[in-house]
C-alpha atoms as a PDB file:
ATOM      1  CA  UNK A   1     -14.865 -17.150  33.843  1.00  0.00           C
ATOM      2  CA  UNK A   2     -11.047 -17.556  32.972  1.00  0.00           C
ATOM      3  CA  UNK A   3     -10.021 -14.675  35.529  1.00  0.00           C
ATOM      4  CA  UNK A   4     -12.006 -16.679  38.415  1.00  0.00           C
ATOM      5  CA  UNK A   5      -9.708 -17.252  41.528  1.00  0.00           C
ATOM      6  CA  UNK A   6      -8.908 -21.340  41.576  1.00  0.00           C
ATOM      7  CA  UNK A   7      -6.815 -20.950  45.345  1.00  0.00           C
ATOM      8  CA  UNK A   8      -7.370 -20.275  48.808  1.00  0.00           C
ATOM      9  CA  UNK A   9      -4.241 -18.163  48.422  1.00  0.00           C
ATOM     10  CA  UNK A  10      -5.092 -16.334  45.432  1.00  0.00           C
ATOM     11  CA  UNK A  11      -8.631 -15.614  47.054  1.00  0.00           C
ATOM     12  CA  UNK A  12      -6.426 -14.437  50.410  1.00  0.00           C
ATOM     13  CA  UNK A  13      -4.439 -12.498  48.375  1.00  0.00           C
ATOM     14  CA  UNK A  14      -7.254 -10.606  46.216  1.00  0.00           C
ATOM     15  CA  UNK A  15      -8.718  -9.997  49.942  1.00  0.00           C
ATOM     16  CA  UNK A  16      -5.887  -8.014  50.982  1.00  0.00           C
ATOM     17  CA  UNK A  17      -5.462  -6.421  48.171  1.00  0.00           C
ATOM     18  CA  UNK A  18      -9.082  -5.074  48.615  1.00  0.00           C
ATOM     19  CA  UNK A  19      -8.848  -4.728  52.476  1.00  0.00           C
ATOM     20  CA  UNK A  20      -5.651  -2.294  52.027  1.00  0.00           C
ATOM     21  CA  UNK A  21      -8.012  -0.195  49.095  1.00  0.00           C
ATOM     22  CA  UNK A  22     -10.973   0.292  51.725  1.00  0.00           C
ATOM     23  CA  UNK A  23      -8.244   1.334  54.324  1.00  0.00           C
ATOM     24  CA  UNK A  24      -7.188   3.622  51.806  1.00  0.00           C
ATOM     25  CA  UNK A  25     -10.842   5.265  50.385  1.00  0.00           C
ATOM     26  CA  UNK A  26     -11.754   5.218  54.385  1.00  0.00           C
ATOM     27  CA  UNK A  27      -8.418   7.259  55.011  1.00  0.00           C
ATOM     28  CA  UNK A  28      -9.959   9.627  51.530  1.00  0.00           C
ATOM     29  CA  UNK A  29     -13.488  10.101  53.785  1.00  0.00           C
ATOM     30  CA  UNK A  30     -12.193  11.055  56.704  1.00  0.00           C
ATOM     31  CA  UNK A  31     -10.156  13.642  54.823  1.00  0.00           C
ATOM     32  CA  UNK A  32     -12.818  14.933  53.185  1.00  0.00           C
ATOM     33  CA  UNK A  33     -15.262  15.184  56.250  1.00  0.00           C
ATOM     34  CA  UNK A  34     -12.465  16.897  57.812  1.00  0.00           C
ATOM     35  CA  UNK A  35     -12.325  19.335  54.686  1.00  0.00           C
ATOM     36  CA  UNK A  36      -8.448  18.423  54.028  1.00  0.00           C
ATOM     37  CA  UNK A  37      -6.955  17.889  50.540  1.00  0.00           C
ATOM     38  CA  UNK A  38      -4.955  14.479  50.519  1.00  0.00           C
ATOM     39  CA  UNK A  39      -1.891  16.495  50.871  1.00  0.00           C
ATOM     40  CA  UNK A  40      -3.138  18.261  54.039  1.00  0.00           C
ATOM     41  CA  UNK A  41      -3.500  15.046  56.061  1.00  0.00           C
ATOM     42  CA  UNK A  42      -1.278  15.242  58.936  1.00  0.00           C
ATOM     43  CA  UNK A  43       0.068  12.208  61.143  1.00  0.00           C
ATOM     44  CA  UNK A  44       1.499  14.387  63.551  1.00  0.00           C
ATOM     45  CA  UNK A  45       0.088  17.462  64.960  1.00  0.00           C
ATOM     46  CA  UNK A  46       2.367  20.048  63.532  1.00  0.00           C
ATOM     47  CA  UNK A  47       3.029  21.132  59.750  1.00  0.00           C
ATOM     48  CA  UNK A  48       6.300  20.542  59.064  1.00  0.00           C
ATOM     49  CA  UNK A  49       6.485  21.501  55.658  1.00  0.00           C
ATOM     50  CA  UNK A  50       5.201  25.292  56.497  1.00  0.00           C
ATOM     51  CA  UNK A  51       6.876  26.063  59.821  1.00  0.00           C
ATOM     52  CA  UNK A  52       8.172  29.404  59.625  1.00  0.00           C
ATOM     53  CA  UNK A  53      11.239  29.240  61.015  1.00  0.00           C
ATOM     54  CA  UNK A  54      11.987  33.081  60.043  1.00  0.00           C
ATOM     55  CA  UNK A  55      11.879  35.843  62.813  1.00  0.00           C
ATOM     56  CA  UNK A  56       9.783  38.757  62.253  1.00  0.00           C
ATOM     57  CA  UNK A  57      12.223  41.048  62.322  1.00  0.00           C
ATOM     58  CA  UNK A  58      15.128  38.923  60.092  1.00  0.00           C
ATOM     59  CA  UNK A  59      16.056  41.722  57.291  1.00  0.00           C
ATOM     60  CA  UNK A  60      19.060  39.298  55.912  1.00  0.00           C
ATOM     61  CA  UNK A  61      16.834  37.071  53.821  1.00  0.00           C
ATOM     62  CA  UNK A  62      17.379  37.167  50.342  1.00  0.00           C
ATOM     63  CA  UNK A  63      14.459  38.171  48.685  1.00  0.00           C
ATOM     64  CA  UNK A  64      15.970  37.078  45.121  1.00  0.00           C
ATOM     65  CA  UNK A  65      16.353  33.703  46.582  1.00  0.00           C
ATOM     66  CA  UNK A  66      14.662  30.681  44.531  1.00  0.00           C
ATOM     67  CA  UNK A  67      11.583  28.959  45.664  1.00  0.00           C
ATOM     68  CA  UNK A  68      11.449  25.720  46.580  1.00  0.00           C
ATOM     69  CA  UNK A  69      11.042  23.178  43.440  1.00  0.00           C
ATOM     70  CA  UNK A  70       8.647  21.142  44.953  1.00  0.00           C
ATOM     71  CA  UNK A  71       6.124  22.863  47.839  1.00  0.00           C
ATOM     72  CA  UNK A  72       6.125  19.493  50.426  1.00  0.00           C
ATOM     73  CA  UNK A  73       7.592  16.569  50.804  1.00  0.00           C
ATOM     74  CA  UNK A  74       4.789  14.416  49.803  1.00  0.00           C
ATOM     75  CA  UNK A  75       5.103  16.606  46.594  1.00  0.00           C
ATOM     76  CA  UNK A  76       8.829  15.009  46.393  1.00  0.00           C
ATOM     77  CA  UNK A  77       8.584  11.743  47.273  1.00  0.00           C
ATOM     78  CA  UNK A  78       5.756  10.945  45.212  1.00  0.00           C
ATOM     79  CA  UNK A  79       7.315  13.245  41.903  1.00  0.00           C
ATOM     80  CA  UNK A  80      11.253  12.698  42.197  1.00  0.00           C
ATOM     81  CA  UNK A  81      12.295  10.468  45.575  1.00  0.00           C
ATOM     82  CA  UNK A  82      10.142   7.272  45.048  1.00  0.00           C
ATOM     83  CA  UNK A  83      11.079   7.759  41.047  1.00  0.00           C
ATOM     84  CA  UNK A  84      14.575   8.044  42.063  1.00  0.00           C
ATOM     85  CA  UNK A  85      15.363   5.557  44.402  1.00  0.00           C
ATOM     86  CA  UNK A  86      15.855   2.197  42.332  1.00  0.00           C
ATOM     87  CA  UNK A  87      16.253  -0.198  45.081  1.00  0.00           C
ATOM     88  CA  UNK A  88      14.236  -3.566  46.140  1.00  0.00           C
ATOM     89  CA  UNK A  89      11.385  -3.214  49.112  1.00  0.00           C
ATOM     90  CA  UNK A  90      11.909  -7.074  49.773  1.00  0.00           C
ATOM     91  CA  UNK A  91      13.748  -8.714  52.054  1.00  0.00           C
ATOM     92  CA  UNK A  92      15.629  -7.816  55.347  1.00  0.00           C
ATOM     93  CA  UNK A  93      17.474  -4.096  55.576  1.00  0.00           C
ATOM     94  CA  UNK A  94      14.757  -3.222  52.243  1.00  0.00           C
ATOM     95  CA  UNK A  95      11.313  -2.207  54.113  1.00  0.00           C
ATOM     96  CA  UNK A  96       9.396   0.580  52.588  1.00  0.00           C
ATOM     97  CA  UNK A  97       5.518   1.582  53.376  1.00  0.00           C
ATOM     98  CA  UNK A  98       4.038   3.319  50.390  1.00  0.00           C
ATOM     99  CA  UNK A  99       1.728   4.814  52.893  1.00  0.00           C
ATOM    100  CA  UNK A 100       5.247   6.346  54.838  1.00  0.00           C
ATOM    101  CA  UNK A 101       3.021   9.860  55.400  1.00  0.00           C
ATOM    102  CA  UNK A 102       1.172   8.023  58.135  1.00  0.00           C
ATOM    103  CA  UNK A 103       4.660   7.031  60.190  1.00  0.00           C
ATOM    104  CA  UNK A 104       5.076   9.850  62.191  1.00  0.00           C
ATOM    105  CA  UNK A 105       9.468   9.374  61.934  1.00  0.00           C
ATOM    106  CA  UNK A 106       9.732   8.343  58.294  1.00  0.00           C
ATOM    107  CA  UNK A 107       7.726  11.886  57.677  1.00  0.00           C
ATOM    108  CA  UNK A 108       9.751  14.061  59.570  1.00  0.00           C
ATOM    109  CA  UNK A 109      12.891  12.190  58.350  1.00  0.00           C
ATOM    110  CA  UNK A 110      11.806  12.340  54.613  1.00  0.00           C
ATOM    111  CA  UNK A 111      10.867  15.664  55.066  1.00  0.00           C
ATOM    112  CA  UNK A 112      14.374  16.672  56.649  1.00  0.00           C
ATOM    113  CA  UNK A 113      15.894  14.649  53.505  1.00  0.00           C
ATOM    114  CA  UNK A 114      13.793  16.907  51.254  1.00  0.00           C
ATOM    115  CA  UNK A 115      14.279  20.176  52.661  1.00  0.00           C
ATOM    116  CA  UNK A 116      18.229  18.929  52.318  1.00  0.00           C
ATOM    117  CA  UNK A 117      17.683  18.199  48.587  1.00  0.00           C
ATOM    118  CA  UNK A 118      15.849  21.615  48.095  1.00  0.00           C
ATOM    119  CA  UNK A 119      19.273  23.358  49.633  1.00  0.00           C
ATOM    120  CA  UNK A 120      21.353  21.263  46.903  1.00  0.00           C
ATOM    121  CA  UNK A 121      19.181  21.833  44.354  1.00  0.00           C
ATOM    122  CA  UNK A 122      19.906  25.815  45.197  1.00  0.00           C
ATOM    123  CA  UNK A 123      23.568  25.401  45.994  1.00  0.00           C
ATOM    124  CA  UNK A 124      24.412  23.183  42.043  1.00  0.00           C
ATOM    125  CA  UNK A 125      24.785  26.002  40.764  1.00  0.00           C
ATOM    126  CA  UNK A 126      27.546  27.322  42.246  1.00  0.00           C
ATOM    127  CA  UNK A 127      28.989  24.533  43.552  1.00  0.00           C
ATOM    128  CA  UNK A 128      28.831  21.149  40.862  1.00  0.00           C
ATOM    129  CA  UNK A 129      29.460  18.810  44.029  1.00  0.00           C
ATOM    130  CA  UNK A 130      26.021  19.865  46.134  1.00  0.00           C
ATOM    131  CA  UNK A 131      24.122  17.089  45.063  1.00  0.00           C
ATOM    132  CA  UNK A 132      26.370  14.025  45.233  1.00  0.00           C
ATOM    133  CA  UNK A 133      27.197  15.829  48.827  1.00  0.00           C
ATOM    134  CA  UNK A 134      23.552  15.504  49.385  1.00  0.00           C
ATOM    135  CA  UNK A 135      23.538  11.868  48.370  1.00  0.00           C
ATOM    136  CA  UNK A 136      26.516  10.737  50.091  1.00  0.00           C
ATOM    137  CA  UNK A 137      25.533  12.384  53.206  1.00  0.00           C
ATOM    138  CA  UNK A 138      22.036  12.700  53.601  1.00  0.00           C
ATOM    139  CA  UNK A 139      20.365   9.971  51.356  1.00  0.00           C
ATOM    140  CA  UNK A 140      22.029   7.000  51.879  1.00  0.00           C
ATOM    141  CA  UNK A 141      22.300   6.908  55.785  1.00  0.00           C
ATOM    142  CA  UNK A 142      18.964   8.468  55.801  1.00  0.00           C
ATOM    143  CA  UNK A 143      17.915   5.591  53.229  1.00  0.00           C
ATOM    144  CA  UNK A 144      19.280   2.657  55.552  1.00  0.00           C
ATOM    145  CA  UNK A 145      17.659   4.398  58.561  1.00  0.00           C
ATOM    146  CA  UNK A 146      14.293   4.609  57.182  1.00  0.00           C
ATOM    147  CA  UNK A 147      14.196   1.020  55.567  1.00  0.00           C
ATOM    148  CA  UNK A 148      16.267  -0.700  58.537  1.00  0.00           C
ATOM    149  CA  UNK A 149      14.573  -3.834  60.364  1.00  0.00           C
ATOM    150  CA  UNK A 150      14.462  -2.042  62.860  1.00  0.00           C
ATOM    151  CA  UNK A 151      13.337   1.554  61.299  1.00  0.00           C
ATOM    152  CA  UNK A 152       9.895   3.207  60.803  1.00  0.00           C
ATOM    153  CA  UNK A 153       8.595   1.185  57.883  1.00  0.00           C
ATOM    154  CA  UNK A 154       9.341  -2.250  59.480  1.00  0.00           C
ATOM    155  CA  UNK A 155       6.437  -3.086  60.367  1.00  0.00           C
ATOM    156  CA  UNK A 156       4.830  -2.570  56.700  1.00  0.00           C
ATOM    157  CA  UNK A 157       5.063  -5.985  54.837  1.00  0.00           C
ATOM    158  CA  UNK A 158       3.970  -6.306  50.857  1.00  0.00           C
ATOM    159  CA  UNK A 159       1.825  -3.517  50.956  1.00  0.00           C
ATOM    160  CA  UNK A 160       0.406  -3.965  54.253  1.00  0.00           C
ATOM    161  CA  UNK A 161       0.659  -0.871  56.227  1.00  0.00           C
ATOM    162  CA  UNK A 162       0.836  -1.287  59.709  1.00  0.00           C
ATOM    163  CA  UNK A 163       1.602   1.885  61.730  1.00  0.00           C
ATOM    164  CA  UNK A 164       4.139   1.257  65.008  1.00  0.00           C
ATOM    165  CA  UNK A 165       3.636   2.695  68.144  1.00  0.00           C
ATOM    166  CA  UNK A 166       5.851   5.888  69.364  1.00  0.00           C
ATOM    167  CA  UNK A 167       7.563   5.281  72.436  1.00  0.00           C
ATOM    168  CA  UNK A 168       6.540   4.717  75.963  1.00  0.00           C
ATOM    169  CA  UNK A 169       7.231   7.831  78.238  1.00  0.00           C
ATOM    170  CA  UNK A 170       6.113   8.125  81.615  1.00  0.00           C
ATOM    171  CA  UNK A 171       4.745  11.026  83.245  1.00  0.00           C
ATOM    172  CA  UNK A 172       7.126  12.931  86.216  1.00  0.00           C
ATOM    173  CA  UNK A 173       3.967  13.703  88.421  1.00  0.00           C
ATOM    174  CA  UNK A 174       4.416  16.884  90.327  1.00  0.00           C
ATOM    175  CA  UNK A 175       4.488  16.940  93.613  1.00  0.00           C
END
């Protein structure tokens, strides 16, 4: 066969490649046995995305206000961020993980960078300078953060996710 693997390497290679797919469909069972869309898999243990952070009685919301253009973030960075964002995920200072749902900070920060973009998006209209305010302000420090050496995706190396571990706390006991 002419598409036969002739290296070690290339064999290596075409085993990741298939490792990081069955991490993947496992990832898909799991969410189904759980009864969650692929959207509704959380890493963390609260919904960001749909925290109502309105009180009950708040009568100053605008009900004329627009909705959101995309409902989530994973919405976003799959249909506008990650087709936005033309910059190389090689090299030092350049680390990306296009599993970043399952890192519990780049989530929340992406999220935050999202809900940020959503507020531009409302405020272009009246004001032509929201957007490259959001980009000079929220995208590119949040962009070095996120893809730093030492940031959430770091870890994640040619499209092998690796998940980090959150940070040590110890316990006050009482007493």
């Amino acid at each position: 066969m002419a598409d036969d693997p002739t290296s070690v390497d290339e064999l290596n290679d075409r085993l990741g490649r298939f490792e990081r797919s069955l991490e993947r469909f496992a990832i898909r069972i799991e969410d189904v046995e759980l009864g969650l869309a692929a959207d509704d898999r959380l890493p963390v243990d609260v919904d960001i995305t749909t925290a109502d952070t309105s009180s009950a009685g708040d009568n100053d919301k605008d009900d004329d206000q627009a909705p959101d253009t995309y409902k989530s973030e994973i919405d976003w960075v799959a249909d506008w961020f990650a087709k936005a964002i033309e910059r190389s995920s090689r090299g030092r200072g350049n680390h990306w993980c296009d599993m970043w749902w399952d890192h519990p900070e780049g989530r929340h920060r992406l999220c935050a960078l999202w809900r940020a973009w959503e507020h531009a998006q409302k405020e272009w209209h009246d004001d032509g300078s929201a957007m490259a305010h959001w980009w000079v302000e929220y995208a590119d420090p949040m962009l070095t953060r996120l893809r730093a050496d030492d940031g959430p995706f770091a870890s994640c190396h040619d499209g092998e996710h690796s998940a980090r571990e959150p940070l040590p706390v110890a316990r006050i006991s009482a007493g």
